[in-house]
Each structure stands twice: as structure tokens, then as C-alpha cells.
N, C-alpha and C. Protein backbone atom coordinates (compact mmCIF):
# COMPACT_ATOMS: atom_id res chain seq x y z
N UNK A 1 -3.26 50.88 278.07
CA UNK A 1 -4.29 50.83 277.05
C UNK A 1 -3.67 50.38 275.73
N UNK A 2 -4.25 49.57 274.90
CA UNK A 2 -3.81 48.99 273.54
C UNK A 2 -4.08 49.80 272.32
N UNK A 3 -3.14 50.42 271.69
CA UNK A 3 -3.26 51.19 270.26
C UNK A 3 -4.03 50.60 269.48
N UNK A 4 -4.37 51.29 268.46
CA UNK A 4 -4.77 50.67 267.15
C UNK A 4 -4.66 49.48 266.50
N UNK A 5 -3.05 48.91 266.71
CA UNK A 5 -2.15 47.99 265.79
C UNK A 5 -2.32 46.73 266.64
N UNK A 6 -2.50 47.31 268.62
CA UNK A 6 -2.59 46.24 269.67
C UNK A 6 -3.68 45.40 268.96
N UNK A 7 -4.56 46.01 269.05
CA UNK A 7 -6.15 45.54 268.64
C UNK A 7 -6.54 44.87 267.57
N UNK A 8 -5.95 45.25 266.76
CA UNK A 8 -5.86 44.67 265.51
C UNK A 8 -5.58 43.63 265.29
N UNK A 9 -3.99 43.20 265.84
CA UNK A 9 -3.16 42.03 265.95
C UNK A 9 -4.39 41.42 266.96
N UNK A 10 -4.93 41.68 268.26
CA UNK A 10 -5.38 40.66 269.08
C UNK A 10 -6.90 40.25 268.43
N UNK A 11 -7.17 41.13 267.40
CA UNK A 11 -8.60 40.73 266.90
C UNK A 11 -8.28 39.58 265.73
N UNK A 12 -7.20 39.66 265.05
CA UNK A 12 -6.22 38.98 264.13
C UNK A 12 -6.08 37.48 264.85
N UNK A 13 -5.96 37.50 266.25
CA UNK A 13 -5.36 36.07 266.29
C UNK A 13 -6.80 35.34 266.96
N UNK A 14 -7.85 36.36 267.87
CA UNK A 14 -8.78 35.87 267.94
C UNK A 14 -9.64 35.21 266.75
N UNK A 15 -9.52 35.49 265.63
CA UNK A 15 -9.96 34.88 264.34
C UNK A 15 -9.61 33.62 263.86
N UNK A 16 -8.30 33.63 263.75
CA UNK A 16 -7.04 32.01 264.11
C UNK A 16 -7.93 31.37 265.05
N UNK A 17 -8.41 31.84 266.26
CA UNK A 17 -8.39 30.76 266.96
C UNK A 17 -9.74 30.34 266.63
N UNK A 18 -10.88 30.88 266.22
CA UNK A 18 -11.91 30.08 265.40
C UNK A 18 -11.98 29.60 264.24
N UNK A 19 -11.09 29.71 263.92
CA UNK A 19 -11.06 28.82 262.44
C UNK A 19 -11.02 27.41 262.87
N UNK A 20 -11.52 26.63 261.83
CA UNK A 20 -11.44 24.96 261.64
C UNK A 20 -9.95 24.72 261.81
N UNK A 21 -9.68 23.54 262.38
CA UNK A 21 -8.89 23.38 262.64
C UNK A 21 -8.03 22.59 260.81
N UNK A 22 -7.53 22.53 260.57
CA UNK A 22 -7.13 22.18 258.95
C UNK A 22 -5.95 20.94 258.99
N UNK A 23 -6.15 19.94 258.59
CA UNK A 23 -5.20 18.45 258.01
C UNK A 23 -5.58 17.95 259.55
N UNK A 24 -4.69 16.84 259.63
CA UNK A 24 -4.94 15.80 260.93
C UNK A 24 -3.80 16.87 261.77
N UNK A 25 -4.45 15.95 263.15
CA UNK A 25 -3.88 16.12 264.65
C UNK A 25 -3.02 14.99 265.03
N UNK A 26 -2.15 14.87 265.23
CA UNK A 26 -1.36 13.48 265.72
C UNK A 26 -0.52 13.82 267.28
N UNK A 27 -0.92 12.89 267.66
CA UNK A 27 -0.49 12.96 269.09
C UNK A 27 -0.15 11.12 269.65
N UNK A 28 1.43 11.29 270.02
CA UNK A 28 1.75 9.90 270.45
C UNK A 28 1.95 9.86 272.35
N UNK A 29 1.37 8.65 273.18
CA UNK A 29 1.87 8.99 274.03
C UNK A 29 1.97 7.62 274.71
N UNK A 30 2.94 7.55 276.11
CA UNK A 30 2.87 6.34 276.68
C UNK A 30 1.17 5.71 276.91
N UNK A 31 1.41 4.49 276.95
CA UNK A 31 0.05 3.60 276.84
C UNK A 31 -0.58 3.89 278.35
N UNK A 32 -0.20 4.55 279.34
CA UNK A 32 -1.18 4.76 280.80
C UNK A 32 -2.13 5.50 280.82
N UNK A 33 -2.87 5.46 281.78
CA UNK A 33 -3.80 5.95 281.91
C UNK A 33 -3.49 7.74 281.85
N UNK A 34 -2.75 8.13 282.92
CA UNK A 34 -2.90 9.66 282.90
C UNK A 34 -2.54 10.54 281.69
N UNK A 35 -2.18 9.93 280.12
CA UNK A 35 -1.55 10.47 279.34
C UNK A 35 -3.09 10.77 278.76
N UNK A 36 -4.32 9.96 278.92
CA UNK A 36 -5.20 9.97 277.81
C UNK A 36 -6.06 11.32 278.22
N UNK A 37 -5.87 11.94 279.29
CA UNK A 37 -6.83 13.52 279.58
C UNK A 37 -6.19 14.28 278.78
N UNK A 38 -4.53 14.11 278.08
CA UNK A 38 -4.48 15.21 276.86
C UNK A 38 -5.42 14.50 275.43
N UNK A 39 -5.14 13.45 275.34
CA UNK A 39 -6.13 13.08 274.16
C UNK A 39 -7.53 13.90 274.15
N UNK A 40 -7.91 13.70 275.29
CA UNK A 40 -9.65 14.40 275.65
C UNK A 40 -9.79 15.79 274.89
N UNK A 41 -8.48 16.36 275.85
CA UNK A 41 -8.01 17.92 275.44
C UNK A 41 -7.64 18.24 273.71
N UNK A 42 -7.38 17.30 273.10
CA UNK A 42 -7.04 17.97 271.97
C UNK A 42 -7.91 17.05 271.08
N UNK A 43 -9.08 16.20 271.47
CA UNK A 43 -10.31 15.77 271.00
C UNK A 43 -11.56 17.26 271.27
N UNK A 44 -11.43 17.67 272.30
CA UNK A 44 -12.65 18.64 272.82
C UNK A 44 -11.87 20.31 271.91
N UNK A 45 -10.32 20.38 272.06
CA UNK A 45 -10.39 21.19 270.74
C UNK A 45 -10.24 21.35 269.38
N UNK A 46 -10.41 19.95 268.51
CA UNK A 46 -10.63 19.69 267.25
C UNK A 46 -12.34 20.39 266.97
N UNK A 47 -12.91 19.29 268.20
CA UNK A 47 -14.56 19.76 267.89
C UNK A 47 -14.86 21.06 268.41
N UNK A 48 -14.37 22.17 269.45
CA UNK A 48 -14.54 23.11 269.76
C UNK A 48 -14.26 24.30 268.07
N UNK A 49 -13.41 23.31 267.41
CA UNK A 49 -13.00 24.18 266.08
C UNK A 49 -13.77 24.28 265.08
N UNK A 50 -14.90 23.65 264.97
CA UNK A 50 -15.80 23.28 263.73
C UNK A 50 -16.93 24.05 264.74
N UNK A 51 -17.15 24.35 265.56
CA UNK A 51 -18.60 25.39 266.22
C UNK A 51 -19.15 24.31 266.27
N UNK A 52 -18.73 23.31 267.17
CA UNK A 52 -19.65 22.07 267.70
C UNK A 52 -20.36 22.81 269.32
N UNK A 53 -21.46 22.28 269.36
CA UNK A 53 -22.43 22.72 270.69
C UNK A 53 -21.43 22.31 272.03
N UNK A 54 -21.66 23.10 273.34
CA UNK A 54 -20.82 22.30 274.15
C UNK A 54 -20.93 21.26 274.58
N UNK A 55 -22.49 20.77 274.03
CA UNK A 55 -22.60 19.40 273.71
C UNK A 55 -21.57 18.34 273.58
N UNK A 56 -21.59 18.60 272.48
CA UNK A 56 -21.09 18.13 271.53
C UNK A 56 -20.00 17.97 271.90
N UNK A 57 -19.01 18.71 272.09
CA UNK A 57 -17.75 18.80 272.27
C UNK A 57 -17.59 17.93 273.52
N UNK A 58 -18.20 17.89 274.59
CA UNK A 58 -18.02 16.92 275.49
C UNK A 58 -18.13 15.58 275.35
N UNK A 59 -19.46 15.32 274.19
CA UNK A 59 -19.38 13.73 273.52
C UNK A 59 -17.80 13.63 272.96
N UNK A 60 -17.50 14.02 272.20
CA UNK A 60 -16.18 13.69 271.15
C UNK A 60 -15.61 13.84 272.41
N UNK A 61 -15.21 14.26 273.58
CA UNK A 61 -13.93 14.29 274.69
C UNK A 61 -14.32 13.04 275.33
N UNK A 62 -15.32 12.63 275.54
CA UNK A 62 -15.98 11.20 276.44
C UNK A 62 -15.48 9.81 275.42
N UNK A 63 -15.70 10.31 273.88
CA UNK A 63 -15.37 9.31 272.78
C UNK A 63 -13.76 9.07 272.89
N UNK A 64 -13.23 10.39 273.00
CA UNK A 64 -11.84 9.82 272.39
C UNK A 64 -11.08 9.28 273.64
N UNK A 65 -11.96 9.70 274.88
CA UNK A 65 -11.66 8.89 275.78
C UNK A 65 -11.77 7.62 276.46
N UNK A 66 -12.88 7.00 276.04
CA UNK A 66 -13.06 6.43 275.89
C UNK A 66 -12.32 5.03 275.01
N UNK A 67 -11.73 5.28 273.78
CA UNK A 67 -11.38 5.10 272.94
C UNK A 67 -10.34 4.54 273.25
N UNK A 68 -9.13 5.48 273.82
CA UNK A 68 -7.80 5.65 274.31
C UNK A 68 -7.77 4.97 275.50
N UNK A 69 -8.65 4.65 276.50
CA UNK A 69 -8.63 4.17 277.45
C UNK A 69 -9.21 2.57 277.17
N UNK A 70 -9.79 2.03 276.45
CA UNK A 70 -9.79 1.08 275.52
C UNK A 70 -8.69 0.20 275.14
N UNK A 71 -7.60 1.11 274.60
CA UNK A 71 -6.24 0.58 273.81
C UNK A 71 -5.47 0.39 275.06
N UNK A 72 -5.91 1.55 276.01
CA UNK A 72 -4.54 1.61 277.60
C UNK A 72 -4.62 -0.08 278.26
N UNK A 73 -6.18 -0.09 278.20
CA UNK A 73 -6.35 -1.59 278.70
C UNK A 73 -5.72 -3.13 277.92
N UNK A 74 -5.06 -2.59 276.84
CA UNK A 74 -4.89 -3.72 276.37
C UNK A 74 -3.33 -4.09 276.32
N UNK A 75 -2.47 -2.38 276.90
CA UNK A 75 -1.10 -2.62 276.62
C UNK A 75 -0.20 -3.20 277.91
N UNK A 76 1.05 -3.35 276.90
CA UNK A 76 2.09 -3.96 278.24
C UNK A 76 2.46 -2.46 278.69
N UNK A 77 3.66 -2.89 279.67
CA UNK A 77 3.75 -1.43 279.79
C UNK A 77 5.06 -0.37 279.21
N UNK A 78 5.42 -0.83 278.31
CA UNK A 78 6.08 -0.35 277.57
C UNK A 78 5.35 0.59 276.16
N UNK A 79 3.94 0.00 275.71
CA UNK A 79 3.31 0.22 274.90
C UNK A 79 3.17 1.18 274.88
N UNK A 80 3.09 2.25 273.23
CA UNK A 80 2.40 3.27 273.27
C UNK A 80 1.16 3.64 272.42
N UNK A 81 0.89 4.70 272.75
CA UNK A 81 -0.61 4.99 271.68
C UNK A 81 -0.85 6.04 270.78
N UNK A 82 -0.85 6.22 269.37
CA UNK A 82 -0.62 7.23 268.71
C UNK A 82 -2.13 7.49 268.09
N UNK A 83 -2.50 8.82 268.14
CA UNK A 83 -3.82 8.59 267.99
C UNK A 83 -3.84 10.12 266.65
N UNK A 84 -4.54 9.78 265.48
CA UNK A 84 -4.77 10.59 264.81
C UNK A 84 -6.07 11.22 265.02
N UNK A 85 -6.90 12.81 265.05
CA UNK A 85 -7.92 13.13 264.63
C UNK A 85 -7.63 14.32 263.67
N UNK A 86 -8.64 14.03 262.47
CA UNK A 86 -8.93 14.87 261.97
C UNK A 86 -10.34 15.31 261.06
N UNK A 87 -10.26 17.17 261.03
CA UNK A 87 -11.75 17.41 260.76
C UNK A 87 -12.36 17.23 259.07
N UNK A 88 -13.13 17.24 258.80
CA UNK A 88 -13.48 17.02 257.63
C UNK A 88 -14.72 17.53 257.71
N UNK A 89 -15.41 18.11 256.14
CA UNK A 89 -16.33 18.99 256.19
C UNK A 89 -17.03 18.21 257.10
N UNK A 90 -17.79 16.91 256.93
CA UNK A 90 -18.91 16.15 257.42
C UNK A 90 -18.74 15.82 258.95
N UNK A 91 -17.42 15.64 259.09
CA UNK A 91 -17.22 14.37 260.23
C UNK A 91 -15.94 14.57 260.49
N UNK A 92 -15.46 14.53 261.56
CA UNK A 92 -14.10 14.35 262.17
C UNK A 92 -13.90 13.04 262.55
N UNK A 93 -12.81 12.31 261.83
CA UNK A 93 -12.63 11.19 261.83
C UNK A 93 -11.26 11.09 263.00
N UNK A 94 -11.14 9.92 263.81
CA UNK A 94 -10.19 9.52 265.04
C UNK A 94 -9.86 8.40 264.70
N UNK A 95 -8.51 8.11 264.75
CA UNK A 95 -7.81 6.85 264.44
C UNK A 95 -6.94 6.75 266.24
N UNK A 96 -6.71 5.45 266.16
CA UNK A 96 -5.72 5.13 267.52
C UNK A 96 -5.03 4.08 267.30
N UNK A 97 -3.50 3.42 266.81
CA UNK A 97 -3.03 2.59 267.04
C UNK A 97 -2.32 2.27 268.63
N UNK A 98 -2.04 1.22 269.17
CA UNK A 98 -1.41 0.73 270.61
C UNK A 98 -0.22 0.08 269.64
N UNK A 99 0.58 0.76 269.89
CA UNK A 99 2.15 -0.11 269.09
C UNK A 99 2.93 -0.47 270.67
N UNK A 100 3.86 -1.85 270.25
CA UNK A 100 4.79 -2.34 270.97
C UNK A 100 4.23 -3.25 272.24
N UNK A 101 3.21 -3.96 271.74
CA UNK A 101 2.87 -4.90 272.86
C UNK A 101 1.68 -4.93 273.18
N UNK A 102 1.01 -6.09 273.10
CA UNK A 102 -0.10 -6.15 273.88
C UNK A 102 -0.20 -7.27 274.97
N UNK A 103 -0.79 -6.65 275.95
CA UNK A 103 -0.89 -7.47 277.35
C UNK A 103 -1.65 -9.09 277.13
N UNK A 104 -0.82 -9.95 277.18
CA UNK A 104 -1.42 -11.64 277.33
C UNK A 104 -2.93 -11.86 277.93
N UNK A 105 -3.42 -11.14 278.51
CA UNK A 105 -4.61 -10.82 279.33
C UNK A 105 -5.08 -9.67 279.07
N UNK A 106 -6.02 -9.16 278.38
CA UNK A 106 -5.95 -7.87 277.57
C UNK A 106 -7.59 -7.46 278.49
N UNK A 107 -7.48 -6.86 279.04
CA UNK A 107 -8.73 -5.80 279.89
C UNK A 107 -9.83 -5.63 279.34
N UNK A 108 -10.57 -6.38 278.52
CA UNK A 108 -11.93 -5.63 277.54
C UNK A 108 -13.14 -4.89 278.37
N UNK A 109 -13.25 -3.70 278.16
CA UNK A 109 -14.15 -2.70 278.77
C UNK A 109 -15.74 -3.14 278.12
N UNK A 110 -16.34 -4.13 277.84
CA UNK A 110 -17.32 -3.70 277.76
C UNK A 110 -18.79 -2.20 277.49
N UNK A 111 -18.20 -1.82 278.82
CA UNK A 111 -19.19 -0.51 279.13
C UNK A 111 -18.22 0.45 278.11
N UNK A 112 -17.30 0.77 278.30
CA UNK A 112 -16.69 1.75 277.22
C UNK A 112 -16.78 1.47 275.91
N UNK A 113 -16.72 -0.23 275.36
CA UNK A 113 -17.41 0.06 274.00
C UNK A 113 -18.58 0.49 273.70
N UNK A 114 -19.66 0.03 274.74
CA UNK A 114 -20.97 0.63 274.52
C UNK A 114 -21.53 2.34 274.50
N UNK A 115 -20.41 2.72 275.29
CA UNK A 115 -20.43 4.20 275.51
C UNK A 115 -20.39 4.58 274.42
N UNK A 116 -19.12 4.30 273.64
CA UNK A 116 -18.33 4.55 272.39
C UNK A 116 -19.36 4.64 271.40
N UNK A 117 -19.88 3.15 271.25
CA UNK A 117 -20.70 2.82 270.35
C UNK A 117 -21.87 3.99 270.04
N UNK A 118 -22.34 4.66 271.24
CA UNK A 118 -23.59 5.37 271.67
C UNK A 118 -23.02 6.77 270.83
N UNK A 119 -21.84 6.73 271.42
CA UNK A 119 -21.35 8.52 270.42
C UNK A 119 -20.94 8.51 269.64
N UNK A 120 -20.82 7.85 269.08
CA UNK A 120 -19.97 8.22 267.71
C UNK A 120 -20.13 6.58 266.80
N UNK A 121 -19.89 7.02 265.17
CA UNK A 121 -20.12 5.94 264.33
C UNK A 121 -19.00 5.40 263.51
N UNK A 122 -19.73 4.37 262.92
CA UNK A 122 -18.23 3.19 262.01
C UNK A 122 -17.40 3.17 262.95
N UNK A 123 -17.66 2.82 264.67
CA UNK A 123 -16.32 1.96 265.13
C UNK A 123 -15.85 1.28 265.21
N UNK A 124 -14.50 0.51 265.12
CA UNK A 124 -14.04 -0.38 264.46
C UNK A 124 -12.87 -0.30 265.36
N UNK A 125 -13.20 -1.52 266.05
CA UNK A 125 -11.54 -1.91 266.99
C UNK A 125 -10.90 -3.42 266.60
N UNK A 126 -9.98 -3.34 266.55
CA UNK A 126 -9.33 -4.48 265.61
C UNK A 126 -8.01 -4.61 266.42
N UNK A 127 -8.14 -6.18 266.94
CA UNK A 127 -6.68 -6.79 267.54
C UNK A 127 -5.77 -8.04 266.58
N UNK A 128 -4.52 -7.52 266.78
CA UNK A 128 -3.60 -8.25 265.71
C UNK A 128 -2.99 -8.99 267.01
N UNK A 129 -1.68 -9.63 266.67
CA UNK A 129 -0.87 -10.47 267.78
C UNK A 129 0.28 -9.51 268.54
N UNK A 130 0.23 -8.29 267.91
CA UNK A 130 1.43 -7.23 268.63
C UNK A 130 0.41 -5.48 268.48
N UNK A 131 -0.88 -5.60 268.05
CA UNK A 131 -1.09 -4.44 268.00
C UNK A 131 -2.68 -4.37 268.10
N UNK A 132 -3.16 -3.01 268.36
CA UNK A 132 -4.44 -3.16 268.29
C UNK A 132 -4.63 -1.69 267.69
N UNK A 133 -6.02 -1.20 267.17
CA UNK A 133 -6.41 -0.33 266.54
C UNK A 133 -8.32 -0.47 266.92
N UNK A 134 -8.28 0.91 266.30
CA UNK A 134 -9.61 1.74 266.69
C UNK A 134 -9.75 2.83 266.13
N UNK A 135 -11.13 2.91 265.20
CA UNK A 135 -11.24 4.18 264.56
C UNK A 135 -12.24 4.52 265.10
N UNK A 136 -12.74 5.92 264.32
CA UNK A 136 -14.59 6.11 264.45
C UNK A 136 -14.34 7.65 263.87
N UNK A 137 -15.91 7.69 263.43
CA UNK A 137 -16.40 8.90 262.79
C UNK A 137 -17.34 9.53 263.77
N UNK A 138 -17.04 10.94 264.05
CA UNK A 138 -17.87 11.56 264.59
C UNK A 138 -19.01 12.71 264.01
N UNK A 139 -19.96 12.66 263.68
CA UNK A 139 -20.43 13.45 262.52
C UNK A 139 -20.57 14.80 263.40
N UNK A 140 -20.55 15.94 262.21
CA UNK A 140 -20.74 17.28 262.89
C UNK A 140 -22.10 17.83 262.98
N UNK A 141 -22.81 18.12 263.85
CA UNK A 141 -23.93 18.87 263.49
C UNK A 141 -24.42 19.65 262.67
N UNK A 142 -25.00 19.48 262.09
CA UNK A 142 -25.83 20.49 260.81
C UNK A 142 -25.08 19.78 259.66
N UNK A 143 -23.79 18.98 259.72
CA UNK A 143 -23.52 18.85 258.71
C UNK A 143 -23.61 17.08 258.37
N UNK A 144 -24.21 16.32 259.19
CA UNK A 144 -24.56 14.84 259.01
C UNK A 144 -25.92 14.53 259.17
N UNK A 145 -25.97 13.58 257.81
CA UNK A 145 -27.63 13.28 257.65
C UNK A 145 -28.67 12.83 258.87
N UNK A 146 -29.41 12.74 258.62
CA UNK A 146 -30.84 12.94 259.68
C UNK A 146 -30.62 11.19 259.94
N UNK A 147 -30.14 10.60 259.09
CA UNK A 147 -30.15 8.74 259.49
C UNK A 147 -28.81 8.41 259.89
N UNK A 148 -28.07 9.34 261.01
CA UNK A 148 -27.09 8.82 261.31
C UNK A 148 -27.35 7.76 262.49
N UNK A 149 -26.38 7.17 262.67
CA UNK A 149 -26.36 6.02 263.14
C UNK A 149 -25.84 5.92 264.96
N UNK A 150 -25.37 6.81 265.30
CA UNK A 150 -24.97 7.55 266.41
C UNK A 150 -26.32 7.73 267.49
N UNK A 151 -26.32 8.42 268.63
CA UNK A 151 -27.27 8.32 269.95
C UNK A 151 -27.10 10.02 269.24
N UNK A 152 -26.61 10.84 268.79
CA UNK A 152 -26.28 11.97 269.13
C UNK A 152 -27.51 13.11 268.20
């Protein structure tokens, strides 16, 4: 059975773990496919941190997967993908650079931009001659205007 002090401390960290999550998330990883289900994972708990619906939280895991799987298609295989999210009162904003190569024949997903497009807003994918990039804003519920631009 847990004392006083047990309880305390475990009610203490249960509190931590609902809090907003605070500054950006950065996470770098090889450019393949199986690296991007942690992206999902630490996309679904940025938005799990702001008391997003489980909705919700599954859009932003479909987005940033989406997203990431996007950039995977475009690298050699040396390439990697460093992807920033972070929360903000309104909107949790996601950045993704693909550094060190892009594939001569570059994979364009179609259906995943449209997905993308559908959840989330201001996306913006941009190819250079050695790199590619991808942002987007995900607005939070209750806290983005009634004319957002999003399916959500």
C-alpha cells in the first residue's frame, strides 16, 4: 500500500504529465519508412498535451505522417529527416527538413498531399536541388477561428 508521500509524488507527476507540452520537439531520424511511426508517436503526444479530442489527436498523427512519409519518398538512402513540432497557444506548428540527398526520381504522393492538405493548414512543401522541406499548422480546438481553412 502507498503512504501519504507515495501519493503525493504519484499525483505530482500525474499533473506533469498533463501539462502542455512547452518550447519545440525535435526529433532527427534516418529517411525510411519504419522510423516515421515514432514521428506519429511524438505528433499524437504533442496534441494529446494541449487536451486535443481523440479526434483530433489521430488527425495530427495521420498529418505528421503523412508529412514524413512525403519527405521519405523523396530521399536517397543515406538521407535524413529532422522534424520540428511545436505547441503554441493557437496552433501547433510542424516543420520537416530531408537533409543529405534527394532521390533523381523523387516519389510524389499525390493522395498524401491531399490527405495533408484536408488536416491541417498553411502547408507548404518546398524542393531545393539537395533538400526538401514541409511545414503546416495545425489549429487547436476551441482555440482556432470558426474560418479555418482545414476539413477539421
Amino acid at each position: 500500500m502507498l503512504d501519504a508521500d507515495e501519493i503525493q509524488a504519484t499525483d505530482a507527476g500525474d499533473d506533469a504529465a498533463r501539462r502542455a507540452i512547452a518550447g519545440p520537439i525535435t526529433l532527427g531520424f534516418p529517411a525510411r519508412p519504419e522510423p516515421v511511426r515514432l514521428a506519429r508517436l511524438v505528433g499524437a503526444a504533442v496534441a494529446g498535451s494541449v487536451d486535443a479530442s481523440l479526434d483530433d489527436i489521430e488527425d495530427l498523427r495521420i498529418a505528421v505522417g503523412e508529412a514524413c512519409t512525403m519527405l521519405v519518398g523523396h530521399a536517397t538512402p543515406s538521407a535524413r529527416v529532422e522534424i520540428t513540432i511545436e505547441p503554441r497557444a493557437e496552433a501547433i506548428d510542424f516543420s520537416a527538413q530531408l537533409r543529405g540527398g534527394l532521390r533523381p526520381d523523387p516519389q510524389v504522393d499525390d493522395l498524401a498531399q491531399l490527405v495533408l492538405r484536408s488536416l491541417a493548414d498553411d502547408v507548404d512543401f518546398r524542393l531545393d536541388a539537395d533538400e526538401a522541406a514541409l511545414t503546416f499548422s495545425w489549429p487547436i480546438a476551441g482555440a482556432a477561428s470558426s474560418g479555418s481553412s482545414s476539413g477539421r
